[in-house]
Protein backbone atom coordinates (compact mmCIF):
# COMPACT_ATOMS: atom_id res chain seq x y z
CA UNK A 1 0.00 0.00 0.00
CA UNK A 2 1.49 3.32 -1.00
CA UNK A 3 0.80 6.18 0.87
CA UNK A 4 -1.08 8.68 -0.50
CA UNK A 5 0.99 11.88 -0.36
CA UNK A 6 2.19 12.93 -4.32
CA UNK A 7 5.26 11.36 -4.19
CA UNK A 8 4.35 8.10 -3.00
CA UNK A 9 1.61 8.46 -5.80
CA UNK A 10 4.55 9.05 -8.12
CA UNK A 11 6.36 5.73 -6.70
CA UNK A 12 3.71 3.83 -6.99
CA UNK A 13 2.83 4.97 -10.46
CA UNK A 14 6.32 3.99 -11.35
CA UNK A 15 6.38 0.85 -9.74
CA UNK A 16 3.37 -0.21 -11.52
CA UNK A 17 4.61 0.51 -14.80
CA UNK A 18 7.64 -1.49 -13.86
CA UNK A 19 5.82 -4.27 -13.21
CA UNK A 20 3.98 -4.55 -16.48
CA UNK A 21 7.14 -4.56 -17.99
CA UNK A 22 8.50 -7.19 -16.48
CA UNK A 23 5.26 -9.00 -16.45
CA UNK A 24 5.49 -9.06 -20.16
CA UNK A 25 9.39 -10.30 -20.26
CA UNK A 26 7.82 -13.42 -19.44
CA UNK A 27 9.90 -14.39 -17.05
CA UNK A 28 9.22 -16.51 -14.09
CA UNK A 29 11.38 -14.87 -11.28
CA UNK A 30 9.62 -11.69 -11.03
CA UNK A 31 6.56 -11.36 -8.08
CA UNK A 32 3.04 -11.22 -10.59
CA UNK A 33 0.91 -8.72 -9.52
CA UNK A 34 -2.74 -10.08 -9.36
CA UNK A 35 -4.32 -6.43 -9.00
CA UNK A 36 -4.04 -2.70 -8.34
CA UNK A 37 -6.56 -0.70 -6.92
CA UNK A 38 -6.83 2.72 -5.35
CA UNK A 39 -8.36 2.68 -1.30
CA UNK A 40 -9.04 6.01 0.38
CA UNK A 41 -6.30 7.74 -2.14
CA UNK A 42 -3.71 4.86 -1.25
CA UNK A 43 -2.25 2.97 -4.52
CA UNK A 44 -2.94 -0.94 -3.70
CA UNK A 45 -0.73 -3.77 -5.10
CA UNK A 46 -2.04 -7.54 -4.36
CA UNK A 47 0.90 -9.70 -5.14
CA UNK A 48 0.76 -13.70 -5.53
CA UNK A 49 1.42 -15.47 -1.96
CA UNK A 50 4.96 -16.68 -1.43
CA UNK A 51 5.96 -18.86 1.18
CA UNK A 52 9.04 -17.31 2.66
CA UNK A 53 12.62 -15.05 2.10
CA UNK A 54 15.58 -16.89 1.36
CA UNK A 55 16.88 -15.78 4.72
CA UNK A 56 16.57 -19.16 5.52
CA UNK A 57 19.96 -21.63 4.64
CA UNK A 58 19.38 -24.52 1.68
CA UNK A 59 21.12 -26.97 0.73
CA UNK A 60 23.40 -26.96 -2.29
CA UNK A 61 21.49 -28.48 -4.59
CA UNK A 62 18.70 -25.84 -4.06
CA UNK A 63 20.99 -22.94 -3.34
CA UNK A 64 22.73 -24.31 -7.45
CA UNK A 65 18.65 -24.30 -8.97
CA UNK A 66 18.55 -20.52 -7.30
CA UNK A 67 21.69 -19.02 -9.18
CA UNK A 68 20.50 -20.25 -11.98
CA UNK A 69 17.50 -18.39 -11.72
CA UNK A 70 19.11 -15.59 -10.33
CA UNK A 71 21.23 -15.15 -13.84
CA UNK A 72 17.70 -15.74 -15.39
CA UNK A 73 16.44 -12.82 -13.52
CA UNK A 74 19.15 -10.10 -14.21
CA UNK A 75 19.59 -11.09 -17.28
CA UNK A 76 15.85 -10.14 -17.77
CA UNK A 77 15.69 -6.37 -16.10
CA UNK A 78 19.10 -6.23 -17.98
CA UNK A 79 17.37 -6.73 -21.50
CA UNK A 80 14.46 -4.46 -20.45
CA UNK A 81 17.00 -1.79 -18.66
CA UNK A 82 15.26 -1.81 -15.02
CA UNK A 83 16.92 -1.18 -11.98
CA UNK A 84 15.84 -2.86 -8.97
CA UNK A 85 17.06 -0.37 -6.39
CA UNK A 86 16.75 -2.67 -3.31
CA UNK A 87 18.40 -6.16 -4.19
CA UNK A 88 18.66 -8.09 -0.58
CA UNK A 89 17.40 -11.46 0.48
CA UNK A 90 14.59 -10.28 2.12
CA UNK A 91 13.28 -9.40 -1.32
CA UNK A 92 13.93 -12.87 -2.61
CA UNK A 93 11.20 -14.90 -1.73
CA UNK A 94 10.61 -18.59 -2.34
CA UNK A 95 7.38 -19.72 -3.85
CA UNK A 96 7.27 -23.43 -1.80
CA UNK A 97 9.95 -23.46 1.45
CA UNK A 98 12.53 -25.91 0.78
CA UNK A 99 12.36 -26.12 -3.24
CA UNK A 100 13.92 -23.85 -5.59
CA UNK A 101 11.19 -21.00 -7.34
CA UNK A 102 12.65 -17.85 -6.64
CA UNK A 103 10.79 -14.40 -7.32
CA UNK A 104 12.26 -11.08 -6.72
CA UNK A 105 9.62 -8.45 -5.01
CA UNK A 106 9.75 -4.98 -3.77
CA UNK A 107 9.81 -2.84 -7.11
CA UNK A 108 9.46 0.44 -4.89
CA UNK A 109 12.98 1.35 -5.64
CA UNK A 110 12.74 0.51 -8.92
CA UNK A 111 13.19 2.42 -12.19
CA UNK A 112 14.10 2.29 -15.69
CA UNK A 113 17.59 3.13 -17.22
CA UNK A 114 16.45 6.32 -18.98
CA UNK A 115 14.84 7.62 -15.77
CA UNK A 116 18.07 7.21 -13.87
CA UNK A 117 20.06 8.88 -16.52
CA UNK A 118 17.55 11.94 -16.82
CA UNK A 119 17.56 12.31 -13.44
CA UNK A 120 21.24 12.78 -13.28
């Protein structure tokens, strides 16, 4: 839930349009956004349930699967030229606990290539 002061409108107006493009890069590793909605002036995001943040230690075998989608992942926002602005493990969440399915989430800080250059 964004706040709803203009700037947190702006965010969220930004983050929204970063997620539709990575919704159409089609891939996997990104958080899908099931709906947006406005409550009481407040930009509203409803993102799929995940199980947990990858916080947690796995095994090697899971922790191999993960890198492999990790490269997946920047690769994507590399092709579409998105910054993520707040890359940590608490915004890597796991879809099942214990299994590989990684999806990055919190696109707050997020913005495009050509908005961080015309900003500078």
């Amino acid at each position: 839930i964004a706040k709803g002061d203009a700037t947190s409108a702006q965010n969220a107006a930004d983050e929204n349009r970063i997620f539709k493009v990575l919704q159409d890069s089609q891939c996997p590793n990104f958080i899908q956004v099931k709906d947006v909605f406005t409550h009481e002036g407040r930009q509203c995001f409803v993102l799929e349930l995940m199980a947990c943040t990858l916080s947690k230690q796995y095994r090697f075998r899971v922790l191999k699967e993960l890198i492999v989608q990790f490269n997946f992942m920047m690769n994507s926002m590399q092709r579409y030229q998105i910054i993520h602005g707040d890359f940590r493990p608490e915004n890597l969440m796991l879809k099942n606990a214990g299994k590989a399915g990684v999806k990055l989430i919190d696109f707050g800080n997020a913005q495009t290539v050509k908005s961080r250059l015309a900003a500078s």
